[in-house]
C-alpha atoms as a PDB file:
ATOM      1  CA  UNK A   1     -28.901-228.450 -48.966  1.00  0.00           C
ATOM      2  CA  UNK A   2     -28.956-227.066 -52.560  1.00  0.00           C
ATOM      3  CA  UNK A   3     -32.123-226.554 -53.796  1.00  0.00           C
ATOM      4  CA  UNK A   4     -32.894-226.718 -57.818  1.00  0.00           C
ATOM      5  CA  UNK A   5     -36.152-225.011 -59.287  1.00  0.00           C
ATOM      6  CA  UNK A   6     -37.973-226.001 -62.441  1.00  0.00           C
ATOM      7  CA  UNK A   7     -40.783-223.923 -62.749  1.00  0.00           C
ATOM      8  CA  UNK A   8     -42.543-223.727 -59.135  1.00  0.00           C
ATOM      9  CA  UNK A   9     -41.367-226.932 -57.799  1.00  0.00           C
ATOM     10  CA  UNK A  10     -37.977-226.617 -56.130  1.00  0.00           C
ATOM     11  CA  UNK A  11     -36.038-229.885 -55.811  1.00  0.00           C
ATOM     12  CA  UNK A  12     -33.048-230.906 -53.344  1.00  0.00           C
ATOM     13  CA  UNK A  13     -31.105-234.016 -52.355  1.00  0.00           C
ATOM     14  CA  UNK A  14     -30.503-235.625 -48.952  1.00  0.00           C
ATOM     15  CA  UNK A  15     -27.850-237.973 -48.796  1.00  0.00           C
ATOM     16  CA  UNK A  16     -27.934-241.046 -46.151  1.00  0.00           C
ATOM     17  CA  UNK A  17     -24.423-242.336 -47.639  1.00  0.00           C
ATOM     18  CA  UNK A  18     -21.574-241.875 -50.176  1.00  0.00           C
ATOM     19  CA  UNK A  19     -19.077-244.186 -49.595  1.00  0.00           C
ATOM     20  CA  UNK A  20     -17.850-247.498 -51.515  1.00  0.00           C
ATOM     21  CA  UNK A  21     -20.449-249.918 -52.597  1.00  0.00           C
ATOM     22  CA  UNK A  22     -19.197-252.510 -54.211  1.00  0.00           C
ATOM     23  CA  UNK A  23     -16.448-253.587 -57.835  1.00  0.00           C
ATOM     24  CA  UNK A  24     -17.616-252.096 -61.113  1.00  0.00           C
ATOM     25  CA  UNK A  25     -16.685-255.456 -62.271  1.00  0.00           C
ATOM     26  CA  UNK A  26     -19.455-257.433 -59.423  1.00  0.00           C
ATOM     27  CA  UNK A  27     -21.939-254.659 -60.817  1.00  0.00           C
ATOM     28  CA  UNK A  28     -21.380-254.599 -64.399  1.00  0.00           C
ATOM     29  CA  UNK A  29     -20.326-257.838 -65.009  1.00  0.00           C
ATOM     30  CA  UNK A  30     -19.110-257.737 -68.421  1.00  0.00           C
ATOM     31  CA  UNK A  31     -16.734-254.512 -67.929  1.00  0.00           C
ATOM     32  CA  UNK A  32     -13.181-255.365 -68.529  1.00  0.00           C
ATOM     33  CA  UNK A  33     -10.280-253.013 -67.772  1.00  0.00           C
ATOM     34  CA  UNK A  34     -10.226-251.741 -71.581  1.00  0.00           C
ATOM     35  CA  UNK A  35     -13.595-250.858 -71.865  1.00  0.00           C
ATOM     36  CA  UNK A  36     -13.490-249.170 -68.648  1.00  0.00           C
ATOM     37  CA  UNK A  37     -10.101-247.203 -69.588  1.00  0.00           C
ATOM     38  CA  UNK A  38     -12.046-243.933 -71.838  1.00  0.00           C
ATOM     39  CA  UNK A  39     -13.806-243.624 -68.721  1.00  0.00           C
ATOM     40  CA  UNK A  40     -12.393-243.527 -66.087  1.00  0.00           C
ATOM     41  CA  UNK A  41     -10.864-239.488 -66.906  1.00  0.00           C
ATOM     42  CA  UNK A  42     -14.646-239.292 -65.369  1.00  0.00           C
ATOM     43  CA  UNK A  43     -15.664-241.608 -63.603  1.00  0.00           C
ATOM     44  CA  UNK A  44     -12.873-241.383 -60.897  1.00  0.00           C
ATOM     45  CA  UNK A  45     -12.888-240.500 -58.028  1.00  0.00           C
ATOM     46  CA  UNK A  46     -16.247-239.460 -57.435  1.00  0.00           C
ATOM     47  CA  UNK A  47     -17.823-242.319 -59.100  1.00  0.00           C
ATOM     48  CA  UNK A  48     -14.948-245.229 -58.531  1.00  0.00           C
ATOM     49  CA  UNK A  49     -12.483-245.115 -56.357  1.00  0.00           C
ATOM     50  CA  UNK A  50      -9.109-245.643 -58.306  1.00  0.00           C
ATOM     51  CA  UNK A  51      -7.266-247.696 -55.434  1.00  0.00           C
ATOM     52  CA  UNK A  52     -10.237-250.638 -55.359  1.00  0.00           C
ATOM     53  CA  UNK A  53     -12.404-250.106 -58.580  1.00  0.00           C
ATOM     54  CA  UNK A  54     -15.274-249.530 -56.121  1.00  0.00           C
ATOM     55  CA  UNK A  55     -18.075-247.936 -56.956  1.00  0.00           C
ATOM     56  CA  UNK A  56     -18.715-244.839 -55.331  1.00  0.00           C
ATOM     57  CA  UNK A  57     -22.192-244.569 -54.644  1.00  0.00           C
ATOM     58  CA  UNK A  58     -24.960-242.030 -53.252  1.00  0.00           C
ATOM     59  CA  UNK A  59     -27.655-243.579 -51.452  1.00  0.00           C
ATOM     60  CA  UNK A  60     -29.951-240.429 -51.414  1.00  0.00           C
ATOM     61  CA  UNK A  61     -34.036-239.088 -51.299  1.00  0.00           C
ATOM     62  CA  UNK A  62     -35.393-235.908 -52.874  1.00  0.00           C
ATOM     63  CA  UNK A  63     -37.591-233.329 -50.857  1.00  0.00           C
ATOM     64  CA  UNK A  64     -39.836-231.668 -53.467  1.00  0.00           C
ATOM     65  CA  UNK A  65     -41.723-228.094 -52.481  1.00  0.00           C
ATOM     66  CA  UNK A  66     -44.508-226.973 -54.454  1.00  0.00           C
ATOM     67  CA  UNK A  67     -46.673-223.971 -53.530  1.00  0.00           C
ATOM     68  CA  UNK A  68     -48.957-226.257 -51.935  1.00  0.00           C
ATOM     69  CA  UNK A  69     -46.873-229.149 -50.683  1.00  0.00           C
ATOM     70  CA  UNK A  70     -43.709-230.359 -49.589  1.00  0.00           C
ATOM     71  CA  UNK A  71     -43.164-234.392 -50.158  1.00  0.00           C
ATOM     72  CA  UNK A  72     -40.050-236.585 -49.798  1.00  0.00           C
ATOM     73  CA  UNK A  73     -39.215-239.445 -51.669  1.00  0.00           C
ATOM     74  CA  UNK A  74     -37.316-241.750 -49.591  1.00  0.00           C
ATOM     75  CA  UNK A  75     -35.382-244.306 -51.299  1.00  0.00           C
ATOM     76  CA  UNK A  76     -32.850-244.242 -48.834  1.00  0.00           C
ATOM     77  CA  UNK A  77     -31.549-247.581 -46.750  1.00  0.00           C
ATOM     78  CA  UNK A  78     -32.663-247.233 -43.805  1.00  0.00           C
ATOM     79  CA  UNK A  79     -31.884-248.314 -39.993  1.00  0.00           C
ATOM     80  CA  UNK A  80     -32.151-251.756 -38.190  1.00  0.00           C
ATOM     81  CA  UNK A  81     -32.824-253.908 -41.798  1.00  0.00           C
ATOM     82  CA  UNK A  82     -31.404-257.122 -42.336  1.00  0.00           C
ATOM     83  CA  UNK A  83     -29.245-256.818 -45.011  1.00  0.00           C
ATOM     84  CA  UNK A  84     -26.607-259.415 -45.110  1.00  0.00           C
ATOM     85  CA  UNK A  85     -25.086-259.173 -48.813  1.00  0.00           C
ATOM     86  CA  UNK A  86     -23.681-255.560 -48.245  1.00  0.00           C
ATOM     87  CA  UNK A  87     -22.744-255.242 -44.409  1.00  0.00           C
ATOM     88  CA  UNK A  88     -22.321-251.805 -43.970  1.00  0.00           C
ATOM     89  CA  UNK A  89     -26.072-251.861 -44.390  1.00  0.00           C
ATOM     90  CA  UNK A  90     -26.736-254.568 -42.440  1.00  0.00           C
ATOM     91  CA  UNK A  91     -28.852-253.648 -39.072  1.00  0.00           C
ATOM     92  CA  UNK A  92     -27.703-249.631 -39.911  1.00  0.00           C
ATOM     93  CA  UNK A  93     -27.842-247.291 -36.353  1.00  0.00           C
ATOM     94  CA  UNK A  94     -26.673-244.255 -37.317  1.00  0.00           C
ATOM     95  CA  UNK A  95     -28.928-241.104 -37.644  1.00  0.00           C
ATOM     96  CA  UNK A  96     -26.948-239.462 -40.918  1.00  0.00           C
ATOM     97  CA  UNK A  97     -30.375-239.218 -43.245  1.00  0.00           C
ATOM     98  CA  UNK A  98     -31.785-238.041 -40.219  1.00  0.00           C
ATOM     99  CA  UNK A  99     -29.805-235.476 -39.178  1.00  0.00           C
ATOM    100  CA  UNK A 100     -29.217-234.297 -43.147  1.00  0.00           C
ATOM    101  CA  UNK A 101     -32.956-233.884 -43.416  1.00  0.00           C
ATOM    102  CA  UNK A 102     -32.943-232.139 -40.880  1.00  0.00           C
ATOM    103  CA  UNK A 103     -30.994-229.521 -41.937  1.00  0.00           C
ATOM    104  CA  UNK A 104     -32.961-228.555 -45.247  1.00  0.00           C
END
């Protein structure tokens, strides 16, 4: 994990998933290929994948350390949730946040 300091409080990222999520055009429903054109010199690949104008997106928590404390904030998916609208979700098994937490 890479850790970022600002001041005392060092700050780092563990990701549960970065993988397709769902169209830029389901998500932001009023983009249209010509607004979407300036951007995409950016925006692709990490952020959409060029093949399926999916959006490419970390689900992720922080781990914080402070002299005093260390505190996650979880805002990660999750296993065994129903989650029928997005199926790779749906009743999730695998350990990946897990096992990337565990490595920090």
């Amino acid at each position: 994990m890479n850790w970022l300091k600002v001041g005392n409080i060092e700050v780092a990222r563990v990701v549960e998933s970065n993988s397709p999520f769902m169209s830029i055009y389901d998500f932001f429903p009023d983009a249209t290929d010509e607004k979407l054109a300036p951007h995409r010199i950016w925006l692709e690949p990490d952020a959409i994948c060029p093949k399926t104008n999916m959006l490419i997106m970390p689900i992720q928590s922080y781990v914080l350390k402070t002299d005093k404390f260390t505190i996650l904030v979880d805002s990660c998916v999750g296993n065994h949730k129903t989650v029928n609208w997005h199926p790779a979700w749906h009743q999730k098994t695998d350990n990946s946040f897990l096992s990337n937490l565990s490595n920090h």
